[in-house]
Protein backbone atom coordinates (compact mmCIF):
# COMPACT_ATOMS: atom_id res chain seq x y z
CA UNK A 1 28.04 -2.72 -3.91
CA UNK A 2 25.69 -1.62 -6.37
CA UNK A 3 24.53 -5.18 -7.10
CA UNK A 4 24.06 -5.87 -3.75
CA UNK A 5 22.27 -2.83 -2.96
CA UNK A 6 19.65 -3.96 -5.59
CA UNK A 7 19.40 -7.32 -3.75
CA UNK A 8 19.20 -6.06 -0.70
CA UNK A 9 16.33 -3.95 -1.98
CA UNK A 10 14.23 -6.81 -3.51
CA UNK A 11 14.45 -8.88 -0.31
CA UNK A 12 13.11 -5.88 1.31
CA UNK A 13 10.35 -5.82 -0.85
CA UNK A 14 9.83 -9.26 -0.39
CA UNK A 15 9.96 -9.76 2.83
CA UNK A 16 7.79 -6.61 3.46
CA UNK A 17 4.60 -7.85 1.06
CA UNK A 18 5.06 -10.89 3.32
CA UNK A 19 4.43 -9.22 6.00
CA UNK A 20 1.25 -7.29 4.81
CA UNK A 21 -0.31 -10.19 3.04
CA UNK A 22 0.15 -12.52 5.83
CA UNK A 23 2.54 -15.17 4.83
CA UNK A 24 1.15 -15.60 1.23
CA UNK A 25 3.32 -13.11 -0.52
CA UNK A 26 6.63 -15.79 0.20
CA UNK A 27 4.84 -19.23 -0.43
CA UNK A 28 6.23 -21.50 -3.40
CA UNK A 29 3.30 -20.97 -5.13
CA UNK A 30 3.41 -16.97 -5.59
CA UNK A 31 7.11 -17.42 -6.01
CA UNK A 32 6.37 -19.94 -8.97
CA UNK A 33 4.15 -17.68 -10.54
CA UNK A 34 6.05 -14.92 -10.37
CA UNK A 35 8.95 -16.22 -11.65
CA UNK A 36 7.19 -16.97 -14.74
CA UNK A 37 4.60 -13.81 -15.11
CA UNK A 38 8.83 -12.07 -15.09
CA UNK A 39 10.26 -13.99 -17.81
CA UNK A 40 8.79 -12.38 -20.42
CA UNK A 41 9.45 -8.70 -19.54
CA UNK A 42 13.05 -9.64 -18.14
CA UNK A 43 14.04 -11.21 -22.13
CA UNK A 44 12.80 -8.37 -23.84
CA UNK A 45 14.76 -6.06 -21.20
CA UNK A 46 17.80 -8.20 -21.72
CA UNK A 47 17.74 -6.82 -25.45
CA UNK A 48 16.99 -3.52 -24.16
CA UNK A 49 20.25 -2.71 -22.54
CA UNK A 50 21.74 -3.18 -25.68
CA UNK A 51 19.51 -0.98 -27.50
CA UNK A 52 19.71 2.10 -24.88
CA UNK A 53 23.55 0.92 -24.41
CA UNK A 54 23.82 2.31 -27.69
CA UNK A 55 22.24 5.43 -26.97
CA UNK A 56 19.27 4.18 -28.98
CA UNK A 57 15.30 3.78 -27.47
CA UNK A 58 12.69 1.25 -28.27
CA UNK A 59 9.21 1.74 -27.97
CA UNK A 60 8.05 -0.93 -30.34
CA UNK A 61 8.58 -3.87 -27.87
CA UNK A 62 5.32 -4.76 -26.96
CA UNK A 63 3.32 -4.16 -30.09
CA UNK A 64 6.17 -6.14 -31.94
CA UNK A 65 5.16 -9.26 -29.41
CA UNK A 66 1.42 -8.70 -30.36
CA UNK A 67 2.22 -8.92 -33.80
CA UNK A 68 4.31 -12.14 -33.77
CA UNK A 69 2.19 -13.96 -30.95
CA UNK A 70 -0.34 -13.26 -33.67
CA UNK A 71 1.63 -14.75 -36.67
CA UNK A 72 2.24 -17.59 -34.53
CA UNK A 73 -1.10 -18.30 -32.82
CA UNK A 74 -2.46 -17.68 -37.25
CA UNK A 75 0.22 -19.88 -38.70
CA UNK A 76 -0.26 -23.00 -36.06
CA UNK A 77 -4.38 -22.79 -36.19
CA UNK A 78 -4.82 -21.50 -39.59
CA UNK A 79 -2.14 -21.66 -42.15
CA UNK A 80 -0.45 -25.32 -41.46
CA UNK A 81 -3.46 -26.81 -40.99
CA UNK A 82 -5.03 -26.03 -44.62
CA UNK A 83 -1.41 -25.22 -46.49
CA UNK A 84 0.16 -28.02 -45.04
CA UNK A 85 -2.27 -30.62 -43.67
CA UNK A 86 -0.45 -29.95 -40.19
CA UNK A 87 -2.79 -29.64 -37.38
CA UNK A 88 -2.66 -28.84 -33.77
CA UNK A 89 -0.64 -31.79 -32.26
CA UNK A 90 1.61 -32.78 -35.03
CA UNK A 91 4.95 -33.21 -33.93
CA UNK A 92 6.23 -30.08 -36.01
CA UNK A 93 3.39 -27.47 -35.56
CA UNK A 94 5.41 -25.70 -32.74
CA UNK A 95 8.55 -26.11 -34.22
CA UNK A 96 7.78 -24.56 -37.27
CA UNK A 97 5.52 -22.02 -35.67
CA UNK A 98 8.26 -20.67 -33.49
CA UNK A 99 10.48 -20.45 -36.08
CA UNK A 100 8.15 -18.12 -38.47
CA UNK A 101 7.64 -16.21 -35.36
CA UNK A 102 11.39 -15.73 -34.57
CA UNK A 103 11.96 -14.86 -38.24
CA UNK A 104 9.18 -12.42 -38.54
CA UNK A 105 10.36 -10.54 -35.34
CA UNK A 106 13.89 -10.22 -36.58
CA UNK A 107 13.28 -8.74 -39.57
CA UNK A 108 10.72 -6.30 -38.71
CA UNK A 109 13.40 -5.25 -35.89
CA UNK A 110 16.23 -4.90 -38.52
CA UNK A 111 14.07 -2.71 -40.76
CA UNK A 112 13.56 -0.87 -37.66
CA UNK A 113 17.33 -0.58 -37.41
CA UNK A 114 17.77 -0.01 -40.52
CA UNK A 115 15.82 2.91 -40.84
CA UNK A 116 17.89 4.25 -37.66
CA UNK A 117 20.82 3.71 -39.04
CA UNK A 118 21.23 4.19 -42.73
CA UNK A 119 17.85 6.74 -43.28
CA UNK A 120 19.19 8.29 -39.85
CA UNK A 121 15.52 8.69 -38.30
CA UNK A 122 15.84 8.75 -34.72
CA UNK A 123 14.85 5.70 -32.78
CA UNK A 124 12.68 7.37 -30.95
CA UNK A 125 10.37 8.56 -34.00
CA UNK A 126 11.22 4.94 -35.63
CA UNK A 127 9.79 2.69 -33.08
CA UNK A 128 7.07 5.80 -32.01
CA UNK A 129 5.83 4.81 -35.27
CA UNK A 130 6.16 0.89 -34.68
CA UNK A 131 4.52 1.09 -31.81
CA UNK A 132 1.14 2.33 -33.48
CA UNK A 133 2.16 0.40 -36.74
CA UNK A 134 2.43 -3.20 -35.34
CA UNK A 135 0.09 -3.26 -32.81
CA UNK A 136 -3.10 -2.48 -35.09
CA UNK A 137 -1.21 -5.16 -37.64
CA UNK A 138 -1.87 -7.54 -35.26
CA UNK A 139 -5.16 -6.72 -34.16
CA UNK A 140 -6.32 -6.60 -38.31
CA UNK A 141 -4.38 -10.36 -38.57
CA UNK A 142 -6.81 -11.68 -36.07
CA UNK A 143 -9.81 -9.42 -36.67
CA UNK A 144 -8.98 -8.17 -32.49
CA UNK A 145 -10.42 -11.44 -31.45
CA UNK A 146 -9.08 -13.86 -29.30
CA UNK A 147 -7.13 -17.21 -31.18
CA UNK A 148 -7.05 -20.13 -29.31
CA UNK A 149 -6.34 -23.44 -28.42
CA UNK A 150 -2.79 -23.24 -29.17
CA UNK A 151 -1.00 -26.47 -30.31
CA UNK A 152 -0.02 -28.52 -26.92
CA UNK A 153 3.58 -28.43 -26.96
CA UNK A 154 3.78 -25.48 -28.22
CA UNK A 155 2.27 -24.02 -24.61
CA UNK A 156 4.79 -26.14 -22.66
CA UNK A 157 6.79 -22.39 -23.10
CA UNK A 158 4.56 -21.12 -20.72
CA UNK A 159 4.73 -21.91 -17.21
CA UNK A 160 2.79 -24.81 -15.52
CA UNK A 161 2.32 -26.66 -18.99
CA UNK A 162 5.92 -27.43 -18.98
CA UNK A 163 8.67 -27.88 -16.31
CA UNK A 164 11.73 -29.87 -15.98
CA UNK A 165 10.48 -32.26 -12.39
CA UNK A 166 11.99 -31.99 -9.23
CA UNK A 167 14.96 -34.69 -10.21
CA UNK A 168 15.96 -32.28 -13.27
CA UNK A 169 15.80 -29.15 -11.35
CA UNK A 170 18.49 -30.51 -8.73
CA UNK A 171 20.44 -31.20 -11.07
CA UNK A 172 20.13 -28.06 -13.05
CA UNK A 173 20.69 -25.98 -9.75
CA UNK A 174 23.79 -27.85 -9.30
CA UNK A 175 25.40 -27.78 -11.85
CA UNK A 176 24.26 -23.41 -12.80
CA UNK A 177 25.77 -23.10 -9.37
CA UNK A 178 29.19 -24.97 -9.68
CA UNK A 179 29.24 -22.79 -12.88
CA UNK A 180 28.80 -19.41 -11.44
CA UNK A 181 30.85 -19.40 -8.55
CA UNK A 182 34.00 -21.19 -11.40
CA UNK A 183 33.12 -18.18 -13.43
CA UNK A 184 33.16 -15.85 -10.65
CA UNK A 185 36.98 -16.97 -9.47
CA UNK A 186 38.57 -17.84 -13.12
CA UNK A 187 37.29 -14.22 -13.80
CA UNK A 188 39.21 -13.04 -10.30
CA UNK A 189 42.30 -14.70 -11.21
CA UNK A 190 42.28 -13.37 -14.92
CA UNK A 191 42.39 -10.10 -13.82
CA UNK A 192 44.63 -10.68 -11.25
CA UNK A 193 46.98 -12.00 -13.82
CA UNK A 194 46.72 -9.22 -15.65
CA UNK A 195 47.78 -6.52 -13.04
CA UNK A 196 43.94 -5.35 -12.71
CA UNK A 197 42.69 -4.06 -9.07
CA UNK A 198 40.37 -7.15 -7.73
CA UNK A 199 37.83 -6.55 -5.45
CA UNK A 200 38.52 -7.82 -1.68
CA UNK A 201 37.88 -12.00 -1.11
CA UNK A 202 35.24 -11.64 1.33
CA UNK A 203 33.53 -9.25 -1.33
CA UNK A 204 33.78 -12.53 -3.73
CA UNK A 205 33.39 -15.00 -0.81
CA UNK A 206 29.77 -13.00 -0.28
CA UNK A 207 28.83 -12.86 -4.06
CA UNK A 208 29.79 -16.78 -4.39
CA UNK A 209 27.34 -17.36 -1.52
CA UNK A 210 24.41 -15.22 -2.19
CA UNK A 211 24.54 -17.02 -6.21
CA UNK A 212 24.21 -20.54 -4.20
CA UNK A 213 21.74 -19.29 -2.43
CA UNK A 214 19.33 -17.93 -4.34
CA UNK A 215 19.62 -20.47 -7.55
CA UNK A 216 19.73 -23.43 -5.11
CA UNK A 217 16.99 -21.84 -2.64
CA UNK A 218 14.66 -20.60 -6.17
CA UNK A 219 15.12 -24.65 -7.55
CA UNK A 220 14.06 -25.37 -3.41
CA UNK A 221 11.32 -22.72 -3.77
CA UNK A 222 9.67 -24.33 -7.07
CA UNK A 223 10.00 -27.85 -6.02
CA UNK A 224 8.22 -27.26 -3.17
CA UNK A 225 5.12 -26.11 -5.51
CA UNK A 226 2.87 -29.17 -6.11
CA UNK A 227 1.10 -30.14 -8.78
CA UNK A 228 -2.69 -30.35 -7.63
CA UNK A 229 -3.79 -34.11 -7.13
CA UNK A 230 -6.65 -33.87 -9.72
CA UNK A 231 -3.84 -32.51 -12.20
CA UNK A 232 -1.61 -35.37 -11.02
CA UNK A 233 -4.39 -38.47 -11.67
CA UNK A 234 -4.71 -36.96 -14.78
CA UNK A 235 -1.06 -37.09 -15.52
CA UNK A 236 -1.32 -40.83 -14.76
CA UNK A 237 -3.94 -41.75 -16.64
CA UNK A 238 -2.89 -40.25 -19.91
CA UNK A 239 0.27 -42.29 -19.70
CA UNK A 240 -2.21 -45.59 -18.69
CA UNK A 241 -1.37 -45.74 -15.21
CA UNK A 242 -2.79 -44.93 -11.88
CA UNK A 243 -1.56 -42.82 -9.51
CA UNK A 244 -0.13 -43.88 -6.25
CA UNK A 245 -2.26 -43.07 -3.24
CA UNK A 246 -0.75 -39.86 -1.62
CA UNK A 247 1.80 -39.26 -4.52
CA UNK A 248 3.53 -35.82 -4.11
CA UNK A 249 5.27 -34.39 -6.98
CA UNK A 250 6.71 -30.84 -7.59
CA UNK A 251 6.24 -28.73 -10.29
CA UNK A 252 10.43 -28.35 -10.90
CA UNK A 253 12.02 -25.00 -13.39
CA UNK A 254 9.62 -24.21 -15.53
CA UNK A 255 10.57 -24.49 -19.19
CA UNK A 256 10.13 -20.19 -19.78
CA UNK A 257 12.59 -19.50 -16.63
CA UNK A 258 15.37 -21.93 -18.35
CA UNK A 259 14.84 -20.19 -21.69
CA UNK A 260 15.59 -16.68 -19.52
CA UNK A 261 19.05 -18.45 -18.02
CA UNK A 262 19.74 -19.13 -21.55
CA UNK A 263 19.19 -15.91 -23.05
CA UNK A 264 21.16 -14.18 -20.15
CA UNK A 265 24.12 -16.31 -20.35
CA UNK A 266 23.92 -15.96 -24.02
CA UNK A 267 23.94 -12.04 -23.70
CA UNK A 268 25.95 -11.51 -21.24
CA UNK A 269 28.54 -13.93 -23.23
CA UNK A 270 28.12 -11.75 -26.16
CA UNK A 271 28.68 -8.45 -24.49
CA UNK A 272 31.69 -9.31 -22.42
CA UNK A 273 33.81 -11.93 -25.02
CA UNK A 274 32.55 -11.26 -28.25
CA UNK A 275 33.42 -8.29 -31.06
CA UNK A 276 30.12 -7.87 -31.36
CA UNK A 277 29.52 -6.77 -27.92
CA UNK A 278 33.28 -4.78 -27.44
CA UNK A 279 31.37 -2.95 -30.43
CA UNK A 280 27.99 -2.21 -29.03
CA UNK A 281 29.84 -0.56 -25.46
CA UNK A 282 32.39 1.14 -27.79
CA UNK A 283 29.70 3.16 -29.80
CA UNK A 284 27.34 3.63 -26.63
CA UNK A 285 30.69 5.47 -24.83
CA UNK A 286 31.37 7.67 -27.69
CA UNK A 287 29.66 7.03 -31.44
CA UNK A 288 31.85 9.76 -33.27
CA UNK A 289 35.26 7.77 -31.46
CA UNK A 290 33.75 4.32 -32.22
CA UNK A 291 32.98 5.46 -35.81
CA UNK A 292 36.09 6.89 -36.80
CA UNK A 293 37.85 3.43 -35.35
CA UNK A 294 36.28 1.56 -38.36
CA UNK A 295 32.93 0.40 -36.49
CA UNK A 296 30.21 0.07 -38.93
CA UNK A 297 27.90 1.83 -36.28
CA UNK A 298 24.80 1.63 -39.22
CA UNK A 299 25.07 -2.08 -40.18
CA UNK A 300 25.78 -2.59 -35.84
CA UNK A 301 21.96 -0.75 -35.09
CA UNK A 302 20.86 -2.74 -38.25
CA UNK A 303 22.00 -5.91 -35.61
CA UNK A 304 21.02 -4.37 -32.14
CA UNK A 305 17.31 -3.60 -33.71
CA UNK A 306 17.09 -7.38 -35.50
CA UNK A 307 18.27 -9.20 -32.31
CA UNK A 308 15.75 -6.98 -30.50
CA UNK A 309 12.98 -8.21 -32.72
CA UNK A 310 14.14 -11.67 -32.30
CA UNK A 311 13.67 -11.40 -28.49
CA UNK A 312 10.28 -9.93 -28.65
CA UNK A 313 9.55 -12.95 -30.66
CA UNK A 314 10.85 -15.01 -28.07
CA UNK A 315 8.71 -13.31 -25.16
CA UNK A 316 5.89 -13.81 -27.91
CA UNK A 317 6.15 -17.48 -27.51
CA UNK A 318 6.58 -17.36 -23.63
CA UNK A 319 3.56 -14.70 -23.30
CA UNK A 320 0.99 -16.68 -25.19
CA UNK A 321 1.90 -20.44 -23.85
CA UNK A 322 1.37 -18.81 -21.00
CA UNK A 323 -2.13 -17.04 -21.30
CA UNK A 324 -2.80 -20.76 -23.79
CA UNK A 325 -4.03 -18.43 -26.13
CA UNK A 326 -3.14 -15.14 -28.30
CA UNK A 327 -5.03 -12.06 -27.23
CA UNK A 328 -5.43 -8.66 -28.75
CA UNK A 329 -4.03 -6.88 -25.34
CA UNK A 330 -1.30 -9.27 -25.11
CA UNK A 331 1.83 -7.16 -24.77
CA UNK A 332 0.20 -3.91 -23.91
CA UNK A 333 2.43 -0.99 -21.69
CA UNK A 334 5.04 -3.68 -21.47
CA UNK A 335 7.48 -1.25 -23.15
CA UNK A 336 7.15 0.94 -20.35
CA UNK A 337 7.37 -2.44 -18.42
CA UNK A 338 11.26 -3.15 -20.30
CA UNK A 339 12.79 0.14 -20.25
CA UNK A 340 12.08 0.73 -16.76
CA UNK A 341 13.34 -2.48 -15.95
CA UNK A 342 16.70 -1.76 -17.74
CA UNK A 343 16.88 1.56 -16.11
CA UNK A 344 16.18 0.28 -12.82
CA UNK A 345 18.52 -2.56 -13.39
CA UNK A 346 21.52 0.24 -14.04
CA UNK A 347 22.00 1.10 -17.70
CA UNK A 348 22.34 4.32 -18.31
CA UNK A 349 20.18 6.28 -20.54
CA UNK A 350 23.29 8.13 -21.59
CA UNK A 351 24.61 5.46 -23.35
CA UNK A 352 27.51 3.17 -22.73
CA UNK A 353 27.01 1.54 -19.54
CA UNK A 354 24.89 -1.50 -19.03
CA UNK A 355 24.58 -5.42 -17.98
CA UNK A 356 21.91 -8.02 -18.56
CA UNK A 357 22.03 -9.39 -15.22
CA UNK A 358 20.88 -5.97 -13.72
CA UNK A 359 17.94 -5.80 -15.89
CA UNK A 360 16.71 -9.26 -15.38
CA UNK A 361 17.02 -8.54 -11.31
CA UNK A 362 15.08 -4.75 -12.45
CA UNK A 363 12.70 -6.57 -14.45
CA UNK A 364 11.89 -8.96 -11.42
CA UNK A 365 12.03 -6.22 -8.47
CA UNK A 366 9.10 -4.45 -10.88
CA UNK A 367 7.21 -8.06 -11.08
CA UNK A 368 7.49 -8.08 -7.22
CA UNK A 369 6.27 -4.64 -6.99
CA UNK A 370 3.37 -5.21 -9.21
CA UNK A 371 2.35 -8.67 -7.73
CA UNK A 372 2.76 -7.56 -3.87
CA UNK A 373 0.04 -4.57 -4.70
CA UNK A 374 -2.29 -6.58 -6.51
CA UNK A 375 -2.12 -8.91 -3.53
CA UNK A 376 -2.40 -6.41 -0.86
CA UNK A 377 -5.44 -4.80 -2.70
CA UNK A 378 -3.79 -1.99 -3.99
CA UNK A 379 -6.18 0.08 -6.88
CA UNK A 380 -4.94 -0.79 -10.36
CA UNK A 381 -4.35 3.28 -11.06
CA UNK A 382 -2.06 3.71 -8.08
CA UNK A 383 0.03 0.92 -8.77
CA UNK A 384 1.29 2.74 -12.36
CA UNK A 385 1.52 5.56 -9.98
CA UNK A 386 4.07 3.68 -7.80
CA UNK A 387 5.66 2.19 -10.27
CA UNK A 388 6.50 5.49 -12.18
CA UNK A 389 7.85 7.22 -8.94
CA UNK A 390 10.18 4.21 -8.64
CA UNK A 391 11.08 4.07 -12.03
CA UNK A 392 11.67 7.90 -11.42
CA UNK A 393 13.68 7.64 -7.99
CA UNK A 394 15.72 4.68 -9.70
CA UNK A 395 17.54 6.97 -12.36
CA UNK A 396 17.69 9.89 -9.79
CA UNK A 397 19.85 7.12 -7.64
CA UNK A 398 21.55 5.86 -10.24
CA UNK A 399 22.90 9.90 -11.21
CA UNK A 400 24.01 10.71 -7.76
CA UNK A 401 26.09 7.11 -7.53
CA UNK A 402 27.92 8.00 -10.84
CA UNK A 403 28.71 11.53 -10.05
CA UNK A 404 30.03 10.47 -6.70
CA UNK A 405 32.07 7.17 -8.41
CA UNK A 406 33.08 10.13 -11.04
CA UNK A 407 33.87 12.30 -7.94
CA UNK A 408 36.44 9.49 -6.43
């Protein structure tokens, strides 16, 4: 009911910006965009739950993604080219790029987590510190200016630069939905098996649906988003051919939205089937318990902290194909941005209680919120204001439905 109450809320939303922007708020073409301008919040906030799971705070997040969009917008227009001879273009600039990037970000998040764990600093102080730390080491690596063009395929991680087509999307759509709703029942029946309360058929029958429905109506939504004729002709005539007269062709899932699906099945995976995750919930619901069990709760924040770096390097890479270019700003208040979307999503700040799928519909509702103001001509300074109150109200929500389930 929760869940639902969540969707329920972000149709709202939607359907009232609609409303007040005249039918522009709900057209493919805001839709597309804000799917991707989410993508790179909602993968950091994926990583979040875990880290505030664990009773643990972050507020290194977006200076950490300034300082690898840095080392990878430096390493792909200045290092490879006169260490290696590799220049913008060459068929393993990106790949080698994102990997320095993903490496950087992972260990400057385990010597985060190291420091929380084994010199016992609290997080708070720890990434307090990273925060001021990493986002001046970025803006030093670049000198604060602006480093750009960024190596073609590499900015196919953005948005429009790189999608899968209309044809690939179907299919896609498909086959995430036949997926979902097999998950959804082999789930049902495992707990049935098992002697554990179910919840009612039409309450699955209704979750089934509204998963068709909004994977097949978002893959419906996109490929309804054309690419702009000039675009198109250009299309054609890099490959040597001309473009049919009155040729219509949809933009399809863009590359960054898949790379969210991924990391969210991937997470949500770990946290319901693996050790790993039984771990993380275990010491979030009671450290000194979880401890005493045998949990290596130091070497496990070591792990939260790393895999958090590794996802900031991973919205590093979406967040600068994106903006086809690293900036000094790039990543600024966005870890407000990710612990308000896990929050609003449903993980509890007191540890123990939290799912990835919540924060990537939190992280999305606060996209919606943001992008519906700046469209209805709402003031910059009293959109932070709204958002705060929400973020605010959302927690105050979230404490009266636990004391009441706590109450039943």
């Amino acid at each position: 009911m929760r869940l639902l109450g969540m969707i329920g809320a972000f149709v709202i939303l939607c359907i009232g910006f609609n409303i007040f922007t005249d039918g522009r708020f709900l057209t493919p073409r805001n839709l597309f965009n804000l799917s991707i301008q989410t993508v790179s919040v909602a993968i950091m906030a994926c990583g979040m739950v875990f880290i505030i799971v664990t009773r643990h705070i972050d507020l290194s997040v977006g200076a950490l993604l300034a300082t690898t969009s840095a080392v990878m917008a430096v390493t792909q227009t200045e290092l490879l080219p006169h260490i290696l001879g590799l220049g913008l273009g060459n068929p393993v600039t990106w790949a080698i790029t994102i990997v320095v990037g993903l490496l950087i970000g992972a260990l400057i998040g385990a010597f985060h987590g190291w420091m929380v764990g084994y010199l016992t600093i609290p997080a708070f102080i720890v990434t307090l510190g990273g925060f001021l730390v990493w986002r001046n080491v970025a803006w030093y690596m670049t000198s604060g200016q602006t480093i750009g063009p960024l190596d073609s395929t590499f900015l196919m991680f953005g948005g429009t630069n790189g999608t899968l087509g209309t044809s690939a999307s179907w299919l896609l759509g498909l086959f995430a939905t036949a997926i979902a709703i097999w998950a959804l029942w082999s789930g049902r029946r495992a707990k049935a098996a098992h002697g554990f309360p179910v919840k009612p058929v039409w309450a699955e029958a209704t979750m089934a649906t509204i998963i068709a429905v909004a994977i097949l109506g978002y893959v419906y939504i996109v490929n309804s988003y054309a690419i702009p004729t000039r675009r198109l002709q250009r299309m054609f005539e890099a490959r040597g051919e001309v473009m049919p007269e009155g040729l219509v062709v949809g933009y399809g899932i863009p590359i960054s939205v898949l790379i969210l699906i991924i990391v969210a099945v991937s997470l949500t995976v770990v946290a319901r089937k693996t050790r790993f995750g039984r771990y993380i919930f275990a010491t979030g619901g009671n450290p000194d318990a979880a401890e005493l069990s045998g949990i290596n709760t130091r070497l496990l924040t070591v792990k939260i902290f790393a895999l958090m770096g590794f996802l900031c390097a991973v919205s590093a890479v979406v967040a600068s194909a994106r903006l086809a270019n690293h900036s000094n700003d790039i990543g600024t208040l966005d870890e407000l941005r990710v612990i308000a979307a896990a929050v609003i999503g449903g993980t509890a700040l007191s540890g123990g209680i939290g799912t990835i799928y919540g924060a990537i519909l939190g992280a999305l509702i606060m996209q919606a919120l943001q992008s519906g103001m700046a469209m209805v001509g709402v003031d910059a300074p009293f959109q932070n204001i709204v958002v705060g109150s929400v973020l605010v109200l959302a927690v105050y929500i979230d404490i009266v439905y636990r004391k009441r389930l706590g109450a039943k």
